[in-house]
Protein backbone atom coordinates (compact mmCIF):
# COMPACT_ATOMS: atom_id res chain seq x y z
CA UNK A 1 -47.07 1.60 -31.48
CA UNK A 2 -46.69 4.76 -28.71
CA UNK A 3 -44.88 1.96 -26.30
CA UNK A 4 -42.37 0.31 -29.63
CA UNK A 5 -41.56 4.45 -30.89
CA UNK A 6 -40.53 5.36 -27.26
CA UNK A 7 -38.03 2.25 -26.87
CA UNK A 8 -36.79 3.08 -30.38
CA UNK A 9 -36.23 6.56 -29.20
CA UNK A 10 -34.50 5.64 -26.16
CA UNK A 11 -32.15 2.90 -27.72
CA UNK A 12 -30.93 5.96 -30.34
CA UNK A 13 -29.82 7.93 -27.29
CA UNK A 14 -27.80 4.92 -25.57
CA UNK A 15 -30.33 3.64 -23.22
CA UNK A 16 -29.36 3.28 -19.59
CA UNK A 17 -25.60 3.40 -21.08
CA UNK A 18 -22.91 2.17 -19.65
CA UNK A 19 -19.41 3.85 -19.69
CA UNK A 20 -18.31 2.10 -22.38
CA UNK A 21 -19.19 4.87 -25.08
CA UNK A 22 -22.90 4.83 -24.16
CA UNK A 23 -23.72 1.73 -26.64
CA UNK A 24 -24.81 -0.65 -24.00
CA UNK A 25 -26.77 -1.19 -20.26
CA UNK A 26 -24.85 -2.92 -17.50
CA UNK A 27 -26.08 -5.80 -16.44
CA UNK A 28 -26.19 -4.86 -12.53
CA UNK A 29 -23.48 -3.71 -10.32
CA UNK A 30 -20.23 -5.53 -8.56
CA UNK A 31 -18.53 -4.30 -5.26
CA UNK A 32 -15.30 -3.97 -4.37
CA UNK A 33 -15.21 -3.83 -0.84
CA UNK A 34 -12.32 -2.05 1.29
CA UNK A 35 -12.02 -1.60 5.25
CA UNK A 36 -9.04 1.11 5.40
CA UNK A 37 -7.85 3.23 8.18
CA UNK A 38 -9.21 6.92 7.15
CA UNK A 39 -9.00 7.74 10.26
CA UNK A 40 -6.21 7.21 13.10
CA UNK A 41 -3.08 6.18 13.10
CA UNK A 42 -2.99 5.16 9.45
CA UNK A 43 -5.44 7.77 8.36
CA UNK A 44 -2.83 9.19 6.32
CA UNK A 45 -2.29 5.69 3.94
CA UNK A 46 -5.96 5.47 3.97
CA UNK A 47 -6.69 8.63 1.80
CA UNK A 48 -4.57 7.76 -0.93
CA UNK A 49 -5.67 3.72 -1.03
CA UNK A 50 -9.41 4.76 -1.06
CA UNK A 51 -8.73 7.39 -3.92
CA UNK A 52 -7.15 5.03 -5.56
CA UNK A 53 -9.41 2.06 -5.44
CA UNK A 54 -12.12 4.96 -6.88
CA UNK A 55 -9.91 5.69 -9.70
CA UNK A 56 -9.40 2.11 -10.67
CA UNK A 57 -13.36 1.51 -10.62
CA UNK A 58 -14.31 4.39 -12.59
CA UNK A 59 -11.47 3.94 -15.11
CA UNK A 60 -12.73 -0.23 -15.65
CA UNK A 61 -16.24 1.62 -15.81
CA UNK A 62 -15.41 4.00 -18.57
CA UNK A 63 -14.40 0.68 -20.75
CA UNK A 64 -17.61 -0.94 -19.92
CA UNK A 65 -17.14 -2.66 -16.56
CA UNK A 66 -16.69 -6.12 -15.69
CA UNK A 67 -18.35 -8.91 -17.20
CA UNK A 68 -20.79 -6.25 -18.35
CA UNK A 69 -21.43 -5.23 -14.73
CA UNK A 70 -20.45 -1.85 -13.14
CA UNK A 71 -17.79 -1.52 -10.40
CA UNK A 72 -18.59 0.00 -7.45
CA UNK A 73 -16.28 0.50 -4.30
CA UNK A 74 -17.33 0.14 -1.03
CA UNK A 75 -15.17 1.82 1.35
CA UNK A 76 -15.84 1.60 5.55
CA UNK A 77 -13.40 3.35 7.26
CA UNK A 78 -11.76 1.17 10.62
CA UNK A 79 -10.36 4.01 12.69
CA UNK A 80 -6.69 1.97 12.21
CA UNK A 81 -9.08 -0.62 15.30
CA UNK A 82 -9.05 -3.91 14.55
CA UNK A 83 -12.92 -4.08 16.06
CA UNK A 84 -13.79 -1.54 13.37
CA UNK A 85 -12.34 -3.76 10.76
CA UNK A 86 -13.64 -6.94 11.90
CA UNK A 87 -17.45 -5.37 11.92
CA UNK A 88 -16.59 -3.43 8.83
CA UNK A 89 -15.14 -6.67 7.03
CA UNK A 90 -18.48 -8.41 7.80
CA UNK A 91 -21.29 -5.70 6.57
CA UNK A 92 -18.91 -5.40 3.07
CA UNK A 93 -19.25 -9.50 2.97
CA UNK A 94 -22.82 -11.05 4.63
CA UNK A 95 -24.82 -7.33 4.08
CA UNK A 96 -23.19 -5.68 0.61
CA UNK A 97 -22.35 -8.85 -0.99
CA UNK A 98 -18.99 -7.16 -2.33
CA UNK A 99 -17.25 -9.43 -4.67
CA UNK A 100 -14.19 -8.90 -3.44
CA UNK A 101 -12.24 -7.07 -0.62
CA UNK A 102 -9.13 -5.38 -1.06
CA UNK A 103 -6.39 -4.95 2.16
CA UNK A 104 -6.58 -2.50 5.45
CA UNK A 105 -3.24 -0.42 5.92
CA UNK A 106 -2.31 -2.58 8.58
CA UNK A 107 -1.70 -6.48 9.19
CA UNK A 108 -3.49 -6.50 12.43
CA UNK A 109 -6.70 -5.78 10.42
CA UNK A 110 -5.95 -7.93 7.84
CA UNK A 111 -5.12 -10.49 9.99
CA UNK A 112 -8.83 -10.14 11.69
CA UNK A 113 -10.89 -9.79 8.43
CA UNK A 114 -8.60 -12.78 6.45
CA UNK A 115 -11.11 -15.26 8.64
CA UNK A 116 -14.03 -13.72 7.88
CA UNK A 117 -12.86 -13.87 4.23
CA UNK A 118 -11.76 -16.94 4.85
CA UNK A 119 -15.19 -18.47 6.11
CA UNK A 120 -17.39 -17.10 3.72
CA UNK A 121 -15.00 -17.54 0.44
CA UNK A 122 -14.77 -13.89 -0.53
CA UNK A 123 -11.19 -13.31 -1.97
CA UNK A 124 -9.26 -10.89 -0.43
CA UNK A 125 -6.21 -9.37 -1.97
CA UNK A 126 -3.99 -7.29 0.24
CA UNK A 127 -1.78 -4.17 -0.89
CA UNK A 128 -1.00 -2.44 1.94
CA UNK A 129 -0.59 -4.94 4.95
CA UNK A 130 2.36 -7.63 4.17
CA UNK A 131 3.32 -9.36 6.78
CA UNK A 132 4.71 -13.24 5.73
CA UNK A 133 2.76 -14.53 8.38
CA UNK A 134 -0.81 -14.43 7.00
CA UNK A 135 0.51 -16.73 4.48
CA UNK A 136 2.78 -19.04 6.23
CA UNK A 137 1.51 -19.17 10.27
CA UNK A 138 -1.06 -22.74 9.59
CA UNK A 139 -4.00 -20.63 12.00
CA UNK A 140 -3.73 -17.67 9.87
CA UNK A 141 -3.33 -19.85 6.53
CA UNK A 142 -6.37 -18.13 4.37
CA UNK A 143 -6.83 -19.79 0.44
CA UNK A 144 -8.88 -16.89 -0.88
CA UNK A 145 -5.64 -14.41 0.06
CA UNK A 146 -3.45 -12.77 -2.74
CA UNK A 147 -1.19 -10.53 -1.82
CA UNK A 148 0.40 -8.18 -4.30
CA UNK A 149 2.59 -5.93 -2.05
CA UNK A 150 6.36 -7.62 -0.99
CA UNK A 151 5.91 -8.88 2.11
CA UNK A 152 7.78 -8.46 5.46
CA UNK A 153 10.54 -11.39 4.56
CA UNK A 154 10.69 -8.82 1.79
CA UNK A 155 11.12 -6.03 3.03
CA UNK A 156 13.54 -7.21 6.05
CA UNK A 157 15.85 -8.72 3.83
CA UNK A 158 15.95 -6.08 1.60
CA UNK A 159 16.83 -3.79 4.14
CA UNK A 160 19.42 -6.08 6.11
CA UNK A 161 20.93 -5.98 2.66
CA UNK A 162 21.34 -2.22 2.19
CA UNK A 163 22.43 -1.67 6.29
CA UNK A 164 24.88 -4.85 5.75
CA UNK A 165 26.63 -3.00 2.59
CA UNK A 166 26.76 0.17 4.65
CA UNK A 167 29.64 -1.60 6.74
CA UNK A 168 28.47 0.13 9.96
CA UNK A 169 28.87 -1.42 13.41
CA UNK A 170 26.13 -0.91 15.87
CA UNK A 171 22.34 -0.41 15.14
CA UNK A 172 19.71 0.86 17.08
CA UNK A 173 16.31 -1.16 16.90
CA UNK A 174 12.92 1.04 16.80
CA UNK A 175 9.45 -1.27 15.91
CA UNK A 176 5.86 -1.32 16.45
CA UNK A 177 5.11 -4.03 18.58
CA UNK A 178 2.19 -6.19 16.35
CA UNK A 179 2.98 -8.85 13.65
CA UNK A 180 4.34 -6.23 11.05
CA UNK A 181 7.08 -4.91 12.93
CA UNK A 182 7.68 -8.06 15.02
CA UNK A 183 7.89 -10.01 11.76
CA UNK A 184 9.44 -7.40 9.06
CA UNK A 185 12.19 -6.40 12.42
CA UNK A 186 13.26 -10.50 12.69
CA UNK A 187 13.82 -10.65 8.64
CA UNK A 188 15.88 -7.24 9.03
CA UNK A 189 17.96 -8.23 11.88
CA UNK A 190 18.56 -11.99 10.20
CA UNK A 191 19.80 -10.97 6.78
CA UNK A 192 21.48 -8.41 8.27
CA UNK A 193 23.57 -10.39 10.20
CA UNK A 194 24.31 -12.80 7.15
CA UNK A 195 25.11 -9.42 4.89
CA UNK A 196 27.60 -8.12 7.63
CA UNK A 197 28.06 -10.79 10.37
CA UNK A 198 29.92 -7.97 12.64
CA UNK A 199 26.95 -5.79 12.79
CA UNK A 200 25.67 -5.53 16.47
CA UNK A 201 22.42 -4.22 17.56
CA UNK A 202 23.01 -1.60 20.17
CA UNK A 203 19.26 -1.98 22.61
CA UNK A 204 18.07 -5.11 23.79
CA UNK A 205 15.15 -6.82 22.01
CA UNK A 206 13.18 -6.16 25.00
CA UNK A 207 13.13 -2.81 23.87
CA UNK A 208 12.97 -3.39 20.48
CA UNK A 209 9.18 -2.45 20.12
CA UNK A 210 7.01 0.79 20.54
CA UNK A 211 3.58 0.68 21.18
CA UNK A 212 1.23 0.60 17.98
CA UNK A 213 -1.42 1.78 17.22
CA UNK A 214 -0.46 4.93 18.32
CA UNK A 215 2.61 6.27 20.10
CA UNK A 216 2.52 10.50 20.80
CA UNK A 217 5.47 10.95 22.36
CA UNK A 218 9.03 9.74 21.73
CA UNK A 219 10.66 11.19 24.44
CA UNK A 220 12.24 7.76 25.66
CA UNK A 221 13.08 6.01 22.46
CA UNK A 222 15.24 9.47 20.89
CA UNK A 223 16.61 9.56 24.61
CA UNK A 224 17.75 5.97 24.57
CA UNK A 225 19.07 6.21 20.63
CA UNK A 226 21.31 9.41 21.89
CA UNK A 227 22.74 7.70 25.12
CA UNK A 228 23.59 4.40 22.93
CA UNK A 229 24.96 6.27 20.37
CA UNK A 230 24.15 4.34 17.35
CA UNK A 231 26.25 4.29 13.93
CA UNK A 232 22.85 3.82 12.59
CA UNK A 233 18.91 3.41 13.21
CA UNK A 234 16.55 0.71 12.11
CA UNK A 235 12.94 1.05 11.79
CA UNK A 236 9.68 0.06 10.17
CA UNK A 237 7.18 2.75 12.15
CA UNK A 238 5.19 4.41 9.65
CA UNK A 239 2.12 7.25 9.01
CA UNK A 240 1.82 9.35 11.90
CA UNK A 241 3.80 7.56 14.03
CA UNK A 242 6.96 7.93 11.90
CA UNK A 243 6.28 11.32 11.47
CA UNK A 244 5.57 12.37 14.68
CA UNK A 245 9.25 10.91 15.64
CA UNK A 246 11.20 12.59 13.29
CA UNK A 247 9.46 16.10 14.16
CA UNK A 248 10.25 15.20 17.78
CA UNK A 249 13.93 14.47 17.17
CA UNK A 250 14.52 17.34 15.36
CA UNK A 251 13.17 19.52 18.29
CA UNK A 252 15.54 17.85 20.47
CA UNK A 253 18.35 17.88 18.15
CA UNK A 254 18.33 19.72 14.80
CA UNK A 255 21.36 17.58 13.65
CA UNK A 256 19.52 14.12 15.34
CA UNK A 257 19.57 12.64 11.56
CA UNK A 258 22.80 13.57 10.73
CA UNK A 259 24.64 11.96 14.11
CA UNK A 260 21.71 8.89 13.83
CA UNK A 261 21.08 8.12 9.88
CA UNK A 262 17.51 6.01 9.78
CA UNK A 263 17.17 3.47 7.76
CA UNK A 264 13.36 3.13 7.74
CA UNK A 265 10.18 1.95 5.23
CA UNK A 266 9.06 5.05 3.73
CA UNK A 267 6.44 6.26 1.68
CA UNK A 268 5.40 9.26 -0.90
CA UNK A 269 3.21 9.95 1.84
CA UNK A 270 5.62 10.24 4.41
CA UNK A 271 7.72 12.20 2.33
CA UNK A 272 5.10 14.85 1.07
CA UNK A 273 3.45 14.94 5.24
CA UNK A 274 6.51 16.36 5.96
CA UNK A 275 7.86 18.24 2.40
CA UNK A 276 10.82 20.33 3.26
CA UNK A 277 11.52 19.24 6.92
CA UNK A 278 11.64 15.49 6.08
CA UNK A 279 15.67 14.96 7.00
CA UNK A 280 17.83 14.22 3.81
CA UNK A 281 20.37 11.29 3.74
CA UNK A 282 18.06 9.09 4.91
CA UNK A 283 18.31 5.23 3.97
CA UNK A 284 14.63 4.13 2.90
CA UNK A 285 12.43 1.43 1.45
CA UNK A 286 10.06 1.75 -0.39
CA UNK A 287 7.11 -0.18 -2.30
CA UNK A 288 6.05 1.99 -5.16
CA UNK A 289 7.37 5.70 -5.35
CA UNK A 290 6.49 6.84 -8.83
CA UNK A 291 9.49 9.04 -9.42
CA UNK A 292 11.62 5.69 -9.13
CA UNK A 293 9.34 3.82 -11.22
CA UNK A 294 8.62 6.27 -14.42
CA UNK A 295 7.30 4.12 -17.29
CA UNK A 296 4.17 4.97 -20.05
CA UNK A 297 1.78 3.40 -17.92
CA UNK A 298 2.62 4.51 -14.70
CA UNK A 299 2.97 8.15 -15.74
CA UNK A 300 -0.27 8.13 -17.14
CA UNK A 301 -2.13 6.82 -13.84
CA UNK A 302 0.04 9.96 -11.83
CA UNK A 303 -1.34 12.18 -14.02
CA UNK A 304 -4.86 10.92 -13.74
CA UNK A 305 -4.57 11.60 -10.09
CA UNK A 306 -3.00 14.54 -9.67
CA UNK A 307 -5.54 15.92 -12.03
CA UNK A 308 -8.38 14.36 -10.01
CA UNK A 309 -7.33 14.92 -6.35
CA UNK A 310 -4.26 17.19 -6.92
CA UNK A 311 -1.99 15.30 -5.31
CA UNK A 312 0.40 12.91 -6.11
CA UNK A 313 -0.04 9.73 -5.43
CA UNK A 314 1.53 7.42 -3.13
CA UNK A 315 3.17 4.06 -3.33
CA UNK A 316 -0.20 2.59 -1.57
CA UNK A 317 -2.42 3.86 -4.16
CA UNK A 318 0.04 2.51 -6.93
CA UNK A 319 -0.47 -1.21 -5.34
CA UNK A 320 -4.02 -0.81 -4.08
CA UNK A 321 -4.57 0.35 -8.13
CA UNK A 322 -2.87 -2.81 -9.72
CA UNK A 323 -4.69 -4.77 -6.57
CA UNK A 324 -7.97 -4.14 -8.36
CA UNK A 325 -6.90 -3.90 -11.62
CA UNK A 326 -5.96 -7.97 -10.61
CA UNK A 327 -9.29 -8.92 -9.56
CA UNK A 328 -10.53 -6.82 -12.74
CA UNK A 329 -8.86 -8.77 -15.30
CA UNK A 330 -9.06 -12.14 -13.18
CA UNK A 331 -12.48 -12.21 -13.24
CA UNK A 332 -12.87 -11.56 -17.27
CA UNK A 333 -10.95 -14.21 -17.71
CA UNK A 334 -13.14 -16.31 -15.56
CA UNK A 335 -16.28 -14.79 -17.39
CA UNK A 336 -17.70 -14.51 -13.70
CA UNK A 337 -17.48 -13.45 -10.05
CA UNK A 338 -17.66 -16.63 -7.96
CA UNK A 339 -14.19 -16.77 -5.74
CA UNK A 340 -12.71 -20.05 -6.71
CA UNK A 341 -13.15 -19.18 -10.48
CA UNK A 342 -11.50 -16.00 -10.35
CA UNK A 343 -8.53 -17.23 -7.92
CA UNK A 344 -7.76 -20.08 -10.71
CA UNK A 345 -7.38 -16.96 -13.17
CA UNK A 346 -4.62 -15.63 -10.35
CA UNK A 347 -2.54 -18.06 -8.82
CA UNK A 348 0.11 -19.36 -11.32
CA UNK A 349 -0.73 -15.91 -13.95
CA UNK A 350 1.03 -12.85 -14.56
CA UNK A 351 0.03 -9.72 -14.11
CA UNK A 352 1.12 -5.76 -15.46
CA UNK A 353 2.08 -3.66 -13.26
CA UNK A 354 2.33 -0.21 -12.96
CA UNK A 355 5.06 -0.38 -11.56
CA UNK A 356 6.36 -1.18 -15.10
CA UNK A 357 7.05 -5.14 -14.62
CA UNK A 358 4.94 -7.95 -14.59
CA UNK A 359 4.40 -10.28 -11.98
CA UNK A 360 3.26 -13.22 -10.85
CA UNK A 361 1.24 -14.84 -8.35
CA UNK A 362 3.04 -17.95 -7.47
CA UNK A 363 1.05 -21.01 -5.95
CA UNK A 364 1.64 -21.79 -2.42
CA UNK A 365 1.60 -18.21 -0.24
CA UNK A 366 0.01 -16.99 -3.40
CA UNK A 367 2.81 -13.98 -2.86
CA UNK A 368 3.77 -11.82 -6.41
CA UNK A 369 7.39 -11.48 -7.38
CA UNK A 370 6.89 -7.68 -6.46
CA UNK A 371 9.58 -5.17 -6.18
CA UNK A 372 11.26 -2.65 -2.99
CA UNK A 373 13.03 0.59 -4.00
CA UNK A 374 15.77 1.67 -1.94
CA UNK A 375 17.87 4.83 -1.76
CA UNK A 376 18.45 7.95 0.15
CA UNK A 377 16.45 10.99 0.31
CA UNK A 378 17.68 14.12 -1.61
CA UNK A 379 15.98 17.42 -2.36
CA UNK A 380 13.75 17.57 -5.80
CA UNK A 381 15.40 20.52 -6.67
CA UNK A 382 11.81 22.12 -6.64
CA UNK A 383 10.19 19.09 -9.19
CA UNK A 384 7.95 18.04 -6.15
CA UNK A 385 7.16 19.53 -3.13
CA UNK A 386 9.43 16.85 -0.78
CA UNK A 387 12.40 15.24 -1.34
CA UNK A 388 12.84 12.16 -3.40
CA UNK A 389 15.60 9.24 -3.57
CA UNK A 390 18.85 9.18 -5.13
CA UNK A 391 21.00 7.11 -6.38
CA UNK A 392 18.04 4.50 -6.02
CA UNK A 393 17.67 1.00 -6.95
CA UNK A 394 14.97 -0.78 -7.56
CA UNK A 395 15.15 -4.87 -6.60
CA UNK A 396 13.92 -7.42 -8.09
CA UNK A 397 11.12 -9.69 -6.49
CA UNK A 398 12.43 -12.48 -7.52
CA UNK A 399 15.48 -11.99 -5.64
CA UNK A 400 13.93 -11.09 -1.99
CA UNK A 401 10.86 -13.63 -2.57
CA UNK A 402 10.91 -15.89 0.24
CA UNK A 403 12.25 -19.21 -1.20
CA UNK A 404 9.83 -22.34 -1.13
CA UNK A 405 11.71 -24.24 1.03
CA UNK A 406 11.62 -21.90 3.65
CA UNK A 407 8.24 -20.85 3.03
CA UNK A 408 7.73 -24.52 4.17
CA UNK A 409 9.52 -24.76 6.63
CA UNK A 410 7.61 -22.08 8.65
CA UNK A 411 4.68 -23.59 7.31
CA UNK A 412 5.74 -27.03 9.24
CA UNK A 413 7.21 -24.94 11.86
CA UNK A 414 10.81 -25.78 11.89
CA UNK A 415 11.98 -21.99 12.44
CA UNK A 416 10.47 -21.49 16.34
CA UNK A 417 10.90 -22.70 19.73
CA UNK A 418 8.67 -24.86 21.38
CA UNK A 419 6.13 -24.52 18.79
CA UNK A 420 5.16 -21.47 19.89
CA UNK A 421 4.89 -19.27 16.28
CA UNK A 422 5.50 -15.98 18.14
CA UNK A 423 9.25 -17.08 18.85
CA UNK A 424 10.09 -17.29 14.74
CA UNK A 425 13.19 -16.29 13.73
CA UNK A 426 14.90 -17.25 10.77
CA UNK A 427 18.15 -18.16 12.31
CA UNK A 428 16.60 -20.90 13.51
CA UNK A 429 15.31 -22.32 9.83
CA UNK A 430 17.39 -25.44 8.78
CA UNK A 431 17.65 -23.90 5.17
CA UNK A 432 18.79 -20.43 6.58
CA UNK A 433 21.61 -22.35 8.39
CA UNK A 434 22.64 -24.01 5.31
């Protein structure tokens, strides 16, 4: 009677509750799993992505979990070394049993864990790293991949666009040499050249790329861009690297960014690393940046944020959010966990966003219609601390998603030389021709 009283007693005060209002027990625990750069050269897109991913589990926790289970995230951090990520990426899989692994920062991680994922049929769903490759290069071909961040066809295009309607003349290449740059660089300079077909590039493509992961000192690149004397500059370097260049150009030159606009992929955290000193007029793209995107939903989520880490949050921890919010709803609808279940509950649905759309996950790369922002950098007048776009516009996915047919033709590659997938260019593609 002592034993039935003392269960009574604790069933009136919830039990082992759960967050869902304290009226039930969760069945066990689920992990999310995440190998992200929070340290090195990407250290600064890691800290938003893994505060993120913790705000997204403890906000499915407070309405009870999934599938009655709690949500935990599992976060290793890979030093921006693809070594790192591949041991990281196989403790969160064969030793934590994580359920599912969201993206690194960078596609030379992802493109070492996908195989891992790959092998042992964990999905993995990538928000940060994009390039069109993991999805379309037959050795790199993974089925358990979802990607919910526009990739680098994406991305290029959608900057060839806004350089082509520009109307300048000659443009100065700066990449990191690994499959991002090398792959978001050849969709830049390709629909560029269709957008303004007098456009020249002003370096050779031997000197095209940088090195990456890291590269201190930009001594020779802002030396080369002032004896060339570009109308404009392209590039897609990023985090510290990106930042580390403009603070070296402006020591050289105060005015570098006035005589040498960039056109560059740009983040909130980009902007906000460098607040005031971060060079107005600027020509970016950009993935997510919440003061271009204002909607119920998404407003909500930046002021959950900035309350918790007070900050404001960056486009990568508006995709890595929706990322698990994905898998979150996914698996519901599958009323389980097991990978093949819950990627029939993605491929082919829609999803909201908080970016304030819906997309979809089409079948094939399994690549969502998601969205790129571009416009040029103007003061806040004092709203935030860094300067934010103007005049911005934000595109479509459905009109920078790589079409099928061409999708297949890299697939059955018909866009390289001598079968070697590291020549790709689009030129090349018989429907790009057409």
């Amino acid at each position: 009677m002592l034993a039935v009283a003392a269960l009574l007693a604790v069933a009136a005060c919830g039990g082992a509750s759960g967050s869902n209002g304290g009226t039930s027990s969760f069945k066990g625990t689920k992990k999310v799993g995440m190998s992200i750069a929070l340290t090195g050269q990407s250290a600064l897109y890691g800290h938003a992505i893994s505060q993120s991913v913790r705000l997204a589990v403890d906000a499915l926790n407070a309405k009870g979990g999934v599938n009655g289970y709690k949500v935990e995230a599992a976060i290793q951090d890979d030093g921006t070394d693809v070594n790192k990520a591949v041991d990281n990426t196989k403790q969160l899989i064969l030793q934590d049993n994580v359920s599912v692994m969201i993206g690194a920062v960078t596609s030379a991680q992802c493109q070492a864990a996908s195989p891992i994922s790959k092998q042992n049929k964990v999905l993995l769903i990538a928000a940060t790293c994009n390039s069109y490759q993991l999805t379309t290069q037959p050795n790199l071909i993974n089925p358990y991949w979802v990607s919910v961040v526009p990739n680098t066809y994406m991305e290029g295009t959608a900057a060839g666009n806004l350089v082509g309607k520009l109307g300048v003349k000659k443009i100065f290449v700066v990449s990191p040499k690994y499959l991002f740059g090398i792959s978001e660089t050849n969709a830049f300079v390709a629909s560029l050249k269709k957008a303004n077909p007098d456009a020249a590039i002003a370096n050779d493509p031997n000197t095209w790329y940088v090195p990456f992961p890291t590269n201190p000192r930009w001594d020779s690149t802002i030396s080369a861009i002032q004896a060339a004397k570009p109308d404009l500059v392209y590039s897609n370097i990023f985090a510290a690297d990106q930042i580390n260049f403009i603070k070296q150009a402006l020591q050289v030159d105060p005015d570098f960014f006035k005589k040498y606009p960039l056109t560059t992929l740009a983040s909130v955290d980009d902007l906000n690393a460098l607040g005031s000193s971060y060079p107005l007029g600027m020509h970016l793209y950009m993935r997510a940046p919440f003061f271009a995107l204002a909607n119920p939903g998404l407003n909500d989520f930046v002021k959950r944020y900035h309350d918790r880490y007070n900050e404001y949050p960056s486009d990568w921890a508006v995709m890595d959010y929706d990322a698990v919010m994905v898998w979150a709803t996914a698996a519901k609808a599958a009323g389980g966990f097991e990978a093949d279940s819950v990627l029939k509950q993605i491929v082919g649905h829609s999803f909201q966003s908080l970016r304030g759309y819906s997309f979809k996950i089409r079948s094939g790369d399994q690549q969502a219609n998601v969205g790129e922002t571009i416009g040029s950098t103007a003061d806040s007048a004092a709203k935030y601390p860094f300067p934010i776009l103007k005049d911005s516009t934000n595109l479509k996915g459905d009109d920078i998603l790589m079409p099928t047919t061409l999708m297949n033709e890299l697939r059955d590659g018909k866009c390289e030389k001598g079968g070697d997938p590291t020549t790709t260019d689009f030129a090349l593609c018989p429907s790009w021709k057409s």
